[in-house]
Structure formats: C-alpha cells, structure tokens
N, C-alpha and C. Protein backbone atom coordinates (compact mmCIF):
# COMPACT_ATOMS: atom_id res chain seq x y z
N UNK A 1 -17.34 -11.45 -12.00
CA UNK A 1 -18.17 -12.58 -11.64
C UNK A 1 -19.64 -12.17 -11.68
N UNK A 2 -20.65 -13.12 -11.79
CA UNK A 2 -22.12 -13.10 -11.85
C UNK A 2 -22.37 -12.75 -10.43
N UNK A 3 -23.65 -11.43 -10.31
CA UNK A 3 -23.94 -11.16 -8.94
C UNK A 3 -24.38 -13.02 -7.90
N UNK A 4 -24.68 -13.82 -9.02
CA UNK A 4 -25.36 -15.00 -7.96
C UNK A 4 -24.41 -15.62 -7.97
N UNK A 5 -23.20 -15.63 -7.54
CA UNK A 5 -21.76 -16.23 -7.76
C UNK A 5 -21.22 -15.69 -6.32
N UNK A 6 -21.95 -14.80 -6.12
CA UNK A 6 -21.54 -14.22 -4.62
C UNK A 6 -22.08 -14.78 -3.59
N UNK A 7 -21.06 -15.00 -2.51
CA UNK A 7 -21.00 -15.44 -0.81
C UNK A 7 -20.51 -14.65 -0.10
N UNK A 8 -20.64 -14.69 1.32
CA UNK A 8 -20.66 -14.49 2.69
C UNK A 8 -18.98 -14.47 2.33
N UNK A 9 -18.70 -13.37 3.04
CA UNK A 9 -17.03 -13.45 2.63
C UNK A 9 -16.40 -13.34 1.61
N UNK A 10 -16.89 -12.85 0.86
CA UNK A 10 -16.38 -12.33 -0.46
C UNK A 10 -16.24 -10.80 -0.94
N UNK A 11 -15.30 -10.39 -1.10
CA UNK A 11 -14.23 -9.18 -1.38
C UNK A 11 -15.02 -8.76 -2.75
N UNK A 12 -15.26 -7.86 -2.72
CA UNK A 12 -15.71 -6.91 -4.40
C UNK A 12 -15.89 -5.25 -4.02
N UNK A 13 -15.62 -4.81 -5.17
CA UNK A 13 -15.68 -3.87 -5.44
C UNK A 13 -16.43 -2.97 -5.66
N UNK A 14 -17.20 -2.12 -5.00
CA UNK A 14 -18.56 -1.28 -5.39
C UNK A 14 -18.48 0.22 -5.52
N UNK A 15 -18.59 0.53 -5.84
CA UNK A 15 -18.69 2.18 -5.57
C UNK A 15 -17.72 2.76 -5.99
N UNK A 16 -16.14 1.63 -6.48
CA UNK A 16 -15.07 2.52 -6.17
C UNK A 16 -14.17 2.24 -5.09
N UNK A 17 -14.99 1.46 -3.67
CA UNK A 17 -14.15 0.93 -2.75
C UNK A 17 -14.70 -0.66 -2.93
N UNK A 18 -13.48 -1.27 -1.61
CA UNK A 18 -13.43 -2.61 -1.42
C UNK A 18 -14.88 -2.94 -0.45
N UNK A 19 -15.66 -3.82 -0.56
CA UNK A 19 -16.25 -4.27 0.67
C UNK A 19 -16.41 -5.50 0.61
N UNK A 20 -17.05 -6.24 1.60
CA UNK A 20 -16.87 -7.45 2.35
C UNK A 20 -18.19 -8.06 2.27
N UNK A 21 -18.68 -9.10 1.44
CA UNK A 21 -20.28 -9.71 1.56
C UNK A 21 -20.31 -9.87 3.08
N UNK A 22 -21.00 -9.43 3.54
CA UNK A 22 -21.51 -9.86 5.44
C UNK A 22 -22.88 -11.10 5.04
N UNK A 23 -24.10 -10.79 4.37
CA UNK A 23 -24.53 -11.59 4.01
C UNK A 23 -25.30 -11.61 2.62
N UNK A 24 -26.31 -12.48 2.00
CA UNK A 24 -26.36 -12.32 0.97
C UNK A 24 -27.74 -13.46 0.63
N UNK A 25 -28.83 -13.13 0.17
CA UNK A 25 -30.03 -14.12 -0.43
C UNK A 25 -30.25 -13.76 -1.91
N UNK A 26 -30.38 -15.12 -2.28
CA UNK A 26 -30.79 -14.89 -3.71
C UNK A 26 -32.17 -15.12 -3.91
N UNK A 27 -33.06 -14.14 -4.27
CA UNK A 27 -34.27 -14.12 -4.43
C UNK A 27 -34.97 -14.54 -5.52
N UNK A 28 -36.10 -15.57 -5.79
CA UNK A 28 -37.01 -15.62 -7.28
C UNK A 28 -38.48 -15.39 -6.67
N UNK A 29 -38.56 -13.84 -6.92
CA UNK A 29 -40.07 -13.72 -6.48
C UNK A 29 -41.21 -13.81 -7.18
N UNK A 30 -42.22 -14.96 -7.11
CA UNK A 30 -43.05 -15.52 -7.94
C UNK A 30 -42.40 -15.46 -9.82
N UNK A 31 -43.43 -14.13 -10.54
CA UNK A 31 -43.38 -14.01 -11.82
C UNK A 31 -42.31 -13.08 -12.23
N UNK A 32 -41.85 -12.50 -10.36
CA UNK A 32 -40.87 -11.03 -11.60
C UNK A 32 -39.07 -12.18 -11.29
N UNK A 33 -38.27 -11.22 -12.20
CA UNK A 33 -37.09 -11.77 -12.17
C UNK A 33 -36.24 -11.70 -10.77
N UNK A 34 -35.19 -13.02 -10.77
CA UNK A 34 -34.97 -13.04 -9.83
C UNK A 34 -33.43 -11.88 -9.17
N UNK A 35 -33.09 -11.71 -8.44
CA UNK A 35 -32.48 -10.71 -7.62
C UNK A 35 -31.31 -11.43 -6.55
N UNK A 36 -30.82 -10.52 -6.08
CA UNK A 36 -29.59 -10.94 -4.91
C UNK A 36 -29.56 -10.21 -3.70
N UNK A 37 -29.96 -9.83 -3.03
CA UNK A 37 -29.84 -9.20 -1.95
C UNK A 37 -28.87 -9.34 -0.97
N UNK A 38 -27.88 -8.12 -0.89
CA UNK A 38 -26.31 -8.39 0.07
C UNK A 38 -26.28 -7.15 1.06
N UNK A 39 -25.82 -7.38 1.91
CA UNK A 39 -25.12 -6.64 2.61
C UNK A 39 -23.90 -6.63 2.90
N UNK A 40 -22.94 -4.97 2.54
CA UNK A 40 -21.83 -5.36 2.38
C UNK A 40 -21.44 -4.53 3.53
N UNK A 41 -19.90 -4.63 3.95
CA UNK A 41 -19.55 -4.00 4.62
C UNK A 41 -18.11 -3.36 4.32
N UNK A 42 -17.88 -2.12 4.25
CA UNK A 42 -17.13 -0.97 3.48
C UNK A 42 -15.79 -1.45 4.73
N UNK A 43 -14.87 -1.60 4.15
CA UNK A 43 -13.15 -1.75 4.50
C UNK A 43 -12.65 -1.06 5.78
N UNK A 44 -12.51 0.33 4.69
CA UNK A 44 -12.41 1.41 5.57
C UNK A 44 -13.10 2.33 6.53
N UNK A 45 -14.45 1.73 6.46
CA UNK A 45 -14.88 3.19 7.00
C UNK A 45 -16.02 1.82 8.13
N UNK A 46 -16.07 0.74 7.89
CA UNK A 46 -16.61 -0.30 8.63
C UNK A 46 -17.93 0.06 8.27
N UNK A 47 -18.41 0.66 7.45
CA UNK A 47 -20.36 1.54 7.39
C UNK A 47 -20.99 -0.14 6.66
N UNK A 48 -22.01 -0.10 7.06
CA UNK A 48 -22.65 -1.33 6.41
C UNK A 48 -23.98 -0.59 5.54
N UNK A 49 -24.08 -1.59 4.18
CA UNK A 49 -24.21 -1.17 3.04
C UNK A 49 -25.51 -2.19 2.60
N UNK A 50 -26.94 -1.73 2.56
CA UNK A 50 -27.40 -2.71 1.59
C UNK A 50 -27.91 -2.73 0.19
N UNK A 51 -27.74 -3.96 -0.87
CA UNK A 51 -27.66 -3.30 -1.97
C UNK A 51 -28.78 -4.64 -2.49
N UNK A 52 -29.27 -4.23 -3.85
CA UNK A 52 -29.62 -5.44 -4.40
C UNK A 52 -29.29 -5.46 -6.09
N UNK A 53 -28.68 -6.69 -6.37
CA UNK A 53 -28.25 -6.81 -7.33
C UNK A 53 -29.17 -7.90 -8.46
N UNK A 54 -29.51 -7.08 -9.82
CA UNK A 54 -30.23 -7.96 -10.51
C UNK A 54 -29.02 -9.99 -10.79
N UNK A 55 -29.59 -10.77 -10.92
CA UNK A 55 -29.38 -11.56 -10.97
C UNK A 55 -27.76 -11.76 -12.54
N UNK A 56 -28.63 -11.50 -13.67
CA UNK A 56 -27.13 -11.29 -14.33
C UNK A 56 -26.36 -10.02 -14.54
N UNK A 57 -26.31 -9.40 -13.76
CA UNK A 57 -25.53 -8.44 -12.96
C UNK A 57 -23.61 -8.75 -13.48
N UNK A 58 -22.61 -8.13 -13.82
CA UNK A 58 -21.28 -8.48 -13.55
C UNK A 58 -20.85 -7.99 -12.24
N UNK A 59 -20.12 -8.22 -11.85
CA UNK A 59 -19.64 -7.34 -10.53
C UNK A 59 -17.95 -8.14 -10.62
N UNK A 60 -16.92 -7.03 -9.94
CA UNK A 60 -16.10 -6.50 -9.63
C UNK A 60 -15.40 -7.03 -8.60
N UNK A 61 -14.63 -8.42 -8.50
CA UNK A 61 -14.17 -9.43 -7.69
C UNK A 61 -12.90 -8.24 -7.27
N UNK A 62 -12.45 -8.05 -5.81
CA UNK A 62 -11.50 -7.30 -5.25
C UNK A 62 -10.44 -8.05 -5.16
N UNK A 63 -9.10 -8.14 -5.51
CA UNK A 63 -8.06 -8.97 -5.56
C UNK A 63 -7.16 -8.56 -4.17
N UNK A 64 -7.57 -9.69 -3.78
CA UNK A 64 -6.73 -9.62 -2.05
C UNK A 64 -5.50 -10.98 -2.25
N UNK A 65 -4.52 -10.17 -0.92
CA UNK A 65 -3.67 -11.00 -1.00
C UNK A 65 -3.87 -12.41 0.40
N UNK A 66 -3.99 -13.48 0.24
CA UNK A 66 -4.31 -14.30 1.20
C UNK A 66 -2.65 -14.67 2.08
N UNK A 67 -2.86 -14.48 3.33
CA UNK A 67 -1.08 -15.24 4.36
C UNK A 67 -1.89 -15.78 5.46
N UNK A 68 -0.46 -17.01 5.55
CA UNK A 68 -1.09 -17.67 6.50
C UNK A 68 -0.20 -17.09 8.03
N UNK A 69 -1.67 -17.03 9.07
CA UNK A 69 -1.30 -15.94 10.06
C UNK A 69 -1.08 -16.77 11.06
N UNK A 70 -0.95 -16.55 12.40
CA UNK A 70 -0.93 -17.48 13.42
C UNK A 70 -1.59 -16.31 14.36
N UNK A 71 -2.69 -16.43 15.53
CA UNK A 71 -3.43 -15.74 16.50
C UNK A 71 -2.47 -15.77 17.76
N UNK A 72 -1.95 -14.62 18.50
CA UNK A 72 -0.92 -14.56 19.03
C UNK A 72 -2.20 -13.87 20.50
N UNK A 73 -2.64 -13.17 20.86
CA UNK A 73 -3.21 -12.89 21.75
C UNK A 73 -3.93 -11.71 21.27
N UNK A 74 -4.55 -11.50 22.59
CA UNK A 74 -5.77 -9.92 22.54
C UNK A 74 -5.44 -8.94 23.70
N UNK A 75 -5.65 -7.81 23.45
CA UNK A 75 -5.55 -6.83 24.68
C UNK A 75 -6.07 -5.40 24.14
N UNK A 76 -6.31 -4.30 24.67
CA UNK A 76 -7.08 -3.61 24.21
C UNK A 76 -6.77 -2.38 23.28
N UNK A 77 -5.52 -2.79 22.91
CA UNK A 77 -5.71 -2.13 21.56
C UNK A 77 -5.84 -3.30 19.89
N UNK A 78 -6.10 -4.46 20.50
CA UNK A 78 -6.97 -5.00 19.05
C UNK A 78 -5.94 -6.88 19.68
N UNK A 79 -7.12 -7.17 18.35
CA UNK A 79 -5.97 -8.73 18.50
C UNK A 79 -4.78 -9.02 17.53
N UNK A 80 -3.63 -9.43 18.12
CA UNK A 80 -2.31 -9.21 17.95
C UNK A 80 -2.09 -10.83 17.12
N UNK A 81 -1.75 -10.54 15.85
CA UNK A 81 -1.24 -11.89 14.93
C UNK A 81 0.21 -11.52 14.25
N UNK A 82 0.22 -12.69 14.14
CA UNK A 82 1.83 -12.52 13.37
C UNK A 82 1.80 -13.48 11.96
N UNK A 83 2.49 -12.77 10.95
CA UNK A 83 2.74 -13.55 9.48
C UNK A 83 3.50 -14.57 9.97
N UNK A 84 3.23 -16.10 9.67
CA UNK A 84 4.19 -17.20 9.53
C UNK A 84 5.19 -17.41 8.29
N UNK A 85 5.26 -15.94 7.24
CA UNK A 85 5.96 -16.01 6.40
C UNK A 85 7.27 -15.00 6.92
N UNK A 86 7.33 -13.95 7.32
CA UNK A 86 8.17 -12.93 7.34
C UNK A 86 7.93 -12.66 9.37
N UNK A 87 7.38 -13.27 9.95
CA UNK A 87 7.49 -12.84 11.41
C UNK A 87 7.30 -11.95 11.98
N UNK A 88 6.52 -11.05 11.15
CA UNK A 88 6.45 -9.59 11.52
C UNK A 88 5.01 -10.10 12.03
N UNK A 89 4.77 -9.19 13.30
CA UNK A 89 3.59 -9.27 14.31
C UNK A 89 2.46 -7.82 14.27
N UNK A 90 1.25 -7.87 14.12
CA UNK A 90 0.71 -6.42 13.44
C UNK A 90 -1.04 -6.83 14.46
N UNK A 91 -1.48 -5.84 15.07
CA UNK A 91 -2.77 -6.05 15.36
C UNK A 91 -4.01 -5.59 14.57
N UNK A 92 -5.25 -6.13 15.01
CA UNK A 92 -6.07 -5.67 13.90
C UNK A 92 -7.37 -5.46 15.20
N UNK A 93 -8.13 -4.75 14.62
CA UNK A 93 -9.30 -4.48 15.67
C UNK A 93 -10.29 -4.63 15.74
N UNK A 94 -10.95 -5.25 17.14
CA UNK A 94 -11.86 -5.80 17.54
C UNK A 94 -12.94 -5.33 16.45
N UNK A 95 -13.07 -4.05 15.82
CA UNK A 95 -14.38 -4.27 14.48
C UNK A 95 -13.97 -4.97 13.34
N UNK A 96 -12.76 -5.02 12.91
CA UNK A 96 -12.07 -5.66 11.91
C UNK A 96 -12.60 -7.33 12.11
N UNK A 97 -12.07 -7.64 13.67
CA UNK A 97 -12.50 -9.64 13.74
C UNK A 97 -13.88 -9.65 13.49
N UNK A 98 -14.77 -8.39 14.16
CA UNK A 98 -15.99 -8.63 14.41
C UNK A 98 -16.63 -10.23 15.62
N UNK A 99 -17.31 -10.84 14.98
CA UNK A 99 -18.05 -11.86 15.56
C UNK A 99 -16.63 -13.02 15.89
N UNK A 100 -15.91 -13.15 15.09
CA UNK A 100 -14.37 -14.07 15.07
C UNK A 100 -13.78 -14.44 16.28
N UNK A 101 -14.28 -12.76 16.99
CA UNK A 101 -13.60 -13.03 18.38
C UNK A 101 -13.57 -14.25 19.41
N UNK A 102 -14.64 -14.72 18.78
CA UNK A 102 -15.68 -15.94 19.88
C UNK A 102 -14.58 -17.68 19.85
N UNK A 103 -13.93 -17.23 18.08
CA UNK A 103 -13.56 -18.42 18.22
C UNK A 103 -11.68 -18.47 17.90
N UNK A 104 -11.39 -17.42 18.48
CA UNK A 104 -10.00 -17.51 18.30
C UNK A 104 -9.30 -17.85 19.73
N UNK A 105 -8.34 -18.97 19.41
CA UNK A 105 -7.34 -19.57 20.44
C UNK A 105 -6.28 -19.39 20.06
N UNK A 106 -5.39 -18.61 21.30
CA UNK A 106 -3.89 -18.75 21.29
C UNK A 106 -3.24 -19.77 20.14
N UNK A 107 -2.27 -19.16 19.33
CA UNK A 107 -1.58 -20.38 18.33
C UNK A 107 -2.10 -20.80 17.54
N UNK A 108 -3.17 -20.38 17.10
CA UNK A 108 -4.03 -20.96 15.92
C UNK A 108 -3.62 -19.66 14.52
N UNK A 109 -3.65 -21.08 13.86
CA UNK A 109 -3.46 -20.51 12.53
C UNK A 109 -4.48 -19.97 11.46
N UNK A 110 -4.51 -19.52 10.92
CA UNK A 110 -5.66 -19.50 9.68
C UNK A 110 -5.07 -18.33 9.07
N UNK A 111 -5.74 -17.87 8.24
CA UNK A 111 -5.70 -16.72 6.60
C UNK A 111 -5.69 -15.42 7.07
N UNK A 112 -5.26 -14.31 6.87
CA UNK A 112 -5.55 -13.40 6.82
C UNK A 112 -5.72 -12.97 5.57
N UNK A 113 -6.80 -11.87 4.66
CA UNK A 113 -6.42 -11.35 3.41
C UNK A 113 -6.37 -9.34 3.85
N UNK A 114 -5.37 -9.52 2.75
CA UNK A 114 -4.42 -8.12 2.96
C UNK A 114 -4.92 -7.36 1.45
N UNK A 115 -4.93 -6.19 1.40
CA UNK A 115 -4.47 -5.09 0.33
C UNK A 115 -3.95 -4.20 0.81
N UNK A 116 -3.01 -3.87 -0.02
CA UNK A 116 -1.78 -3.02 -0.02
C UNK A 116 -1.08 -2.98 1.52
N UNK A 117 -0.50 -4.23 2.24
CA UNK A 117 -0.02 -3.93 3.31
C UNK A 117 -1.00 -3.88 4.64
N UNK A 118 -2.22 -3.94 4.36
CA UNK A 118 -3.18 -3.83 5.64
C UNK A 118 -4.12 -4.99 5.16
N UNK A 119 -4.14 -5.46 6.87
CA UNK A 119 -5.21 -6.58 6.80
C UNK A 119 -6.86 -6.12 6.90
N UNK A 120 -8.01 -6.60 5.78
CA UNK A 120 -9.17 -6.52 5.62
C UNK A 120 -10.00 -7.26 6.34
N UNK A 121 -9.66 -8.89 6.40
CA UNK A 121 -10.82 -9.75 7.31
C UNK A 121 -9.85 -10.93 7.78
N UNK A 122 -10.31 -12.02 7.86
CA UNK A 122 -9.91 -13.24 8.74
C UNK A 122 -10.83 -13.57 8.52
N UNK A 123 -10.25 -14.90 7.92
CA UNK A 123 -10.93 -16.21 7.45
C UNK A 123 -10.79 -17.26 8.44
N UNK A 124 -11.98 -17.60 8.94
CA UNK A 124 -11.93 -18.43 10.02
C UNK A 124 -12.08 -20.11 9.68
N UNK A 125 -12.20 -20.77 9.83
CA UNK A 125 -12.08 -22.32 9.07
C UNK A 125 -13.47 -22.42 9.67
N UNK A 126 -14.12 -23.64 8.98
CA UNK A 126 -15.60 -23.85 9.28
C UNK A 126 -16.25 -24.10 10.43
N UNK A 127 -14.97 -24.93 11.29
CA UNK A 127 -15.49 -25.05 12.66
C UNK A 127 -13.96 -25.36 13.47
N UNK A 128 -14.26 -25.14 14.69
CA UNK A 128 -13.69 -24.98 15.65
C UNK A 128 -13.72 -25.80 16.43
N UNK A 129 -12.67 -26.19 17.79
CA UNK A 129 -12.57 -27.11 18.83
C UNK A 129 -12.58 -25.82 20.24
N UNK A 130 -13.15 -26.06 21.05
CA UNK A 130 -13.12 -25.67 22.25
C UNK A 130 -13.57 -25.94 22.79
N UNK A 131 -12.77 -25.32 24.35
CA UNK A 131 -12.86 -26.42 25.56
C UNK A 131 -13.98 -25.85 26.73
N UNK A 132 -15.14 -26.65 27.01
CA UNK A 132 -16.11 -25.90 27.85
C UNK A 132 -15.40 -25.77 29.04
N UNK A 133 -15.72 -24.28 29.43
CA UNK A 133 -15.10 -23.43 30.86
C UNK A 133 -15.95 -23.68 32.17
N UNK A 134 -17.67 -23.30 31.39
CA UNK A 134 -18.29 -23.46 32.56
C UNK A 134 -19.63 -23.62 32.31
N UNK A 135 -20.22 -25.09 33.08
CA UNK A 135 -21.27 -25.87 32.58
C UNK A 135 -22.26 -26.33 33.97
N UNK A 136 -23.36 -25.92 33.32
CA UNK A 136 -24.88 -26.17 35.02
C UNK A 136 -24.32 -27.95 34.90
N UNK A 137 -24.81 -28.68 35.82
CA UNK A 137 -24.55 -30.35 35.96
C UNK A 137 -26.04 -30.82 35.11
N UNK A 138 -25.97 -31.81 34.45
CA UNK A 138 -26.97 -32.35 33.35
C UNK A 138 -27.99 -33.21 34.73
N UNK A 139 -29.28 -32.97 34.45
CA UNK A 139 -30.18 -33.60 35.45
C UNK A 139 -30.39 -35.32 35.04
N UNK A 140 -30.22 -36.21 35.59
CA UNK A 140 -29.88 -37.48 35.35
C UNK A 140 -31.54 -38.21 35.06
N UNK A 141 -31.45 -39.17 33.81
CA UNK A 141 -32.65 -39.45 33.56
C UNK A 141 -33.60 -38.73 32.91
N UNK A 142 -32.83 -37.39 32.21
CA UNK A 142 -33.72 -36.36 31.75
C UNK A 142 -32.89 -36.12 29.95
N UNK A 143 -32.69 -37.86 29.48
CA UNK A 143 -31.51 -37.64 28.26
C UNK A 143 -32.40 -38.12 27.11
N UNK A 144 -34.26 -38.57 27.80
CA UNK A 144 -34.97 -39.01 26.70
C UNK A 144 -35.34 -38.34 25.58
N UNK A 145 -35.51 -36.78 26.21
CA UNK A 145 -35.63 -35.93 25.31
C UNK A 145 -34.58 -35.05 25.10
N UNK A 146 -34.60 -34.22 23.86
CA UNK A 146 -33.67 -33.35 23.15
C UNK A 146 -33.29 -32.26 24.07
N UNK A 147 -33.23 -32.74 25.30
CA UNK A 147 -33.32 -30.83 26.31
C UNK A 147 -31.49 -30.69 25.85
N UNK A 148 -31.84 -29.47 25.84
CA UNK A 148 -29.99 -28.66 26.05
C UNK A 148 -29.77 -27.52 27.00
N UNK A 149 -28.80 -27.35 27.49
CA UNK A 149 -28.24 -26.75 28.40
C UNK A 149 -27.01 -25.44 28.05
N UNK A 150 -26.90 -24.32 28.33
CA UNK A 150 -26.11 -23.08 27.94
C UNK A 150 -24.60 -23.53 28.70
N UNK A 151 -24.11 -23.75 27.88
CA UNK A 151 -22.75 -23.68 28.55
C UNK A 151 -20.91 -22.37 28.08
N UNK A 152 -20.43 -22.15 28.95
CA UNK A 152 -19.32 -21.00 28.07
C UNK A 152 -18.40 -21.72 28.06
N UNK A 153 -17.63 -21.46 26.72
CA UNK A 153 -16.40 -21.97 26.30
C UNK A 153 -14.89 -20.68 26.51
N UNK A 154 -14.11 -22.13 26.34
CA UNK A 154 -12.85 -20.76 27.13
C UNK A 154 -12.51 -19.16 26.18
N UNK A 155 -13.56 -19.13 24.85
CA UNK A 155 -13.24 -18.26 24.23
C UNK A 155 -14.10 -17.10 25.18
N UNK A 156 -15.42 -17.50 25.87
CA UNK A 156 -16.39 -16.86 26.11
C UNK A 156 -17.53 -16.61 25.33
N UNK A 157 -17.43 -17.41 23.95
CA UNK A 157 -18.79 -17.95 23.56
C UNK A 157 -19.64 -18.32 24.51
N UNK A 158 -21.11 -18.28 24.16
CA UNK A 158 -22.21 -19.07 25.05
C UNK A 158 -22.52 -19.99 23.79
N UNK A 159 -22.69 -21.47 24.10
CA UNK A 159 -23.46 -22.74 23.35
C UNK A 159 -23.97 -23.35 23.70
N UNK A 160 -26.03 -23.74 23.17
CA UNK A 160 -26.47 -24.62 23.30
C UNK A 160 -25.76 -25.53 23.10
N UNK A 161 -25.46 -27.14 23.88
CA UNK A 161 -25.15 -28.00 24.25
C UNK A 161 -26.09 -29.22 24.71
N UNK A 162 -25.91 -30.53 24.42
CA UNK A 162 -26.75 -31.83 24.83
C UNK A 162 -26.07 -31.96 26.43
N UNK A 163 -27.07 -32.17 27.44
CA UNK A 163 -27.16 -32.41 28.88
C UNK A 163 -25.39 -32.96 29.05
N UNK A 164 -25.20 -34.12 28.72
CA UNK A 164 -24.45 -34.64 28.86
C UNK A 164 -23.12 -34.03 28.50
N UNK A 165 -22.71 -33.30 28.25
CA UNK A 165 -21.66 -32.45 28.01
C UNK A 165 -21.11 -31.40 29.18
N UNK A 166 -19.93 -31.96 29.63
CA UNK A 166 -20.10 -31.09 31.20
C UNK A 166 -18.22 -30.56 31.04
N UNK A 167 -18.16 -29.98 32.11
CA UNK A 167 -17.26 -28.35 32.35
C UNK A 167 -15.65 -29.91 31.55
N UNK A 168 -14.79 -28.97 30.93
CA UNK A 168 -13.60 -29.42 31.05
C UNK A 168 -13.55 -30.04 29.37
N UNK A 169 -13.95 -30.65 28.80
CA UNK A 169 -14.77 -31.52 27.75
C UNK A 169 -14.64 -30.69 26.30
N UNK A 170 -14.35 -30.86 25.41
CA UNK A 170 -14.06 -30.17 23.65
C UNK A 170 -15.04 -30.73 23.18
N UNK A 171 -15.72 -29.19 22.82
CA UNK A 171 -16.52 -29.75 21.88
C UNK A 171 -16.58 -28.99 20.19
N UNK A 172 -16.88 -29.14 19.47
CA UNK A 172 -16.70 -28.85 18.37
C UNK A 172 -18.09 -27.48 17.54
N UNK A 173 -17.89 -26.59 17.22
CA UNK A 173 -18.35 -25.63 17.10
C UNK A 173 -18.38 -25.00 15.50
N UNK A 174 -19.46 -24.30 15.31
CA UNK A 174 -19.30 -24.38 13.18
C UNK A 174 -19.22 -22.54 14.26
N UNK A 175 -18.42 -22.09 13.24
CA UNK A 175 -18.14 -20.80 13.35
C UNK A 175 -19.08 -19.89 12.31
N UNK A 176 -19.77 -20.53 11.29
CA UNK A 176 -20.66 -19.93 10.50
C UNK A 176 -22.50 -19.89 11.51
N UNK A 177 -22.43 -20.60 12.07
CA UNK A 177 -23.94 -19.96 12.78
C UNK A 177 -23.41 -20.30 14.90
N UNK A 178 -22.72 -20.42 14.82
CA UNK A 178 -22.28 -21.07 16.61
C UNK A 178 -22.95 -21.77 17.08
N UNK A 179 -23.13 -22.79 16.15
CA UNK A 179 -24.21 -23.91 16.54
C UNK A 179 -22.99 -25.10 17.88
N UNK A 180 -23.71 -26.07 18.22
CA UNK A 180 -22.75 -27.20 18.36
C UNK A 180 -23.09 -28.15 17.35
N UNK A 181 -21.90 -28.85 17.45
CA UNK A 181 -21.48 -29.77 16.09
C UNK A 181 -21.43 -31.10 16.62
N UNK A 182 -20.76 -31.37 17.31
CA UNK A 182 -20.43 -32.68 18.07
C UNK A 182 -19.05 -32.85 19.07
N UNK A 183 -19.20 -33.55 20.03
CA UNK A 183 -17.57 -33.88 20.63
C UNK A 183 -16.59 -33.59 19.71
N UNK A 184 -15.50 -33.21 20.48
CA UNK A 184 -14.03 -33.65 19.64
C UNK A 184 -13.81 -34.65 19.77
C-alpha cells in the first residue's frame, strides 16, 4: 500500500517486524514534497517508533488474522477474553489494550487481530455506551451557556459532559478522542 493510505490502527511491516500505526499526519510543507509522519508501535517489544515516510513510499501491509472476541473481565494479570468461535478463553495485557481499557464492558464483543496464535491489538468500535457512576448535581439556570461538568463512567473514564447529565444516565462516548457524543 501507498505510505498516505495509512491510518491509526493499521498493521505493517517495518524493519522486519510487525507494528501498529498509533498515530499518523500527512504533511505538504509549503514548496518541498509532501511526507507522512507515524508513529508506530513494535508488537513485541511494545518500544514506540517514529518514522517519516515520503509520500509515494510502498509499504508492507502485515496480514493479521481478525475473530470475533467477547470481553470477559480484568484482574491483574491482564484482561481476560474469550474466542466466540472455538471458546477458548486467553488474556492479554494491560499494555497490549493500552488506552481500550477505559471503554471495555463485561460481554461486549468486538475484533481481536491475531498472528500466529497471539493476539496483537483490539479493535474497539467507534463509540461506546456507558453508564455515568458518579456526577457533581448541574447548577439550575446555568444551561444558557455551554458550561460542562467532569463526570466518571462505570469503566472509570473521566468525561466532559453537558450540566444536565446526572449519576445513573448512558451516555454515548467516541472511543477515538473520549469526547461525549450524545445520550443513549
């Protein structure tokens, strides 16, 4: 694939090993040619990597295997999922989810991608539902303006939130910046 073909979450090949786009800008600076700037992050060894790639660049798409997983719980030797194909239950570790942690609930499903038998990342879906745990009370008459309020969700995320949004209440969450999104 073309280096500007690359995203956030995308598997390639560098060096010889697998790594993981963490993030990635595509640059056109004024008169000189334009560029890609990524940071990757190495499989095995978790080391983070930054590189810059000229624009028509080829690069080295990593062929992973995608299953659909189900999130079974956490405890401290990593968080514990199980294949919904074969039932076999396998943990992976808290550097492996990384940031993920924030938005995983008991019983939830989503992707895992695998090579050779071991899981690499978790693919999280774009946004999320969760349920606020614990929220200050919204000051009444104070909804003219845009104020927001910090509230934690049962994952233990912290989210800016609109006043009116109080303890008990789903609200909807983009897992790509932990913004809020809107009610469920």
């Amino acid at each position: 694939m073309q280096a500007t073909q690359i995203r956030k979450g995308t598997a390639i090949i560098f060096e010889k090993e697998i790594y993981i786009v963490t993030d990635f800008q595509h640059r056109t600076p004024g008169n000189l040619r334009s560029f890609v700037q990524v940071t990757l992050k190495n499989v095995r060894s978790g080391k983070l990597v930054q590189n810059r790639f000229a624009s028509g660049d080829t690069i080295e798409r990593a062929m992973l295997e995608p299953r659909q997983c189900q999130f079974l719980y956490s405890d401290e030797q990593g968080f514990h999922f199980m294949d919904m194909e074969n039932y076999h239950s396998f943990p992976i570790s808290a550097e492996v989810i990384g940031d993920g942690k924030n938005y995983l609930k008991e019983s939830m499903e989503l992707k895992i991608l695998f090579t050779d038998d071991s899981p690499i990342t978790v693919e999280l879906p774009k946004n999320v539902i969760l349920k606020v745990t614990e929220s200050a009370p919204g000051v009444k008459g104070d909804s003219v303006s845009n104020n927001t309020k910090l509230v934690t969700c049962e994952t233990g995320l912290k989210v800016s939130v609109p006043l009116f949004i109080d303890q008990g209440q789903e609200i909807k969450v983009s897992t790509e910046t932990g913004e809020y999104l809107g009610r469920a």
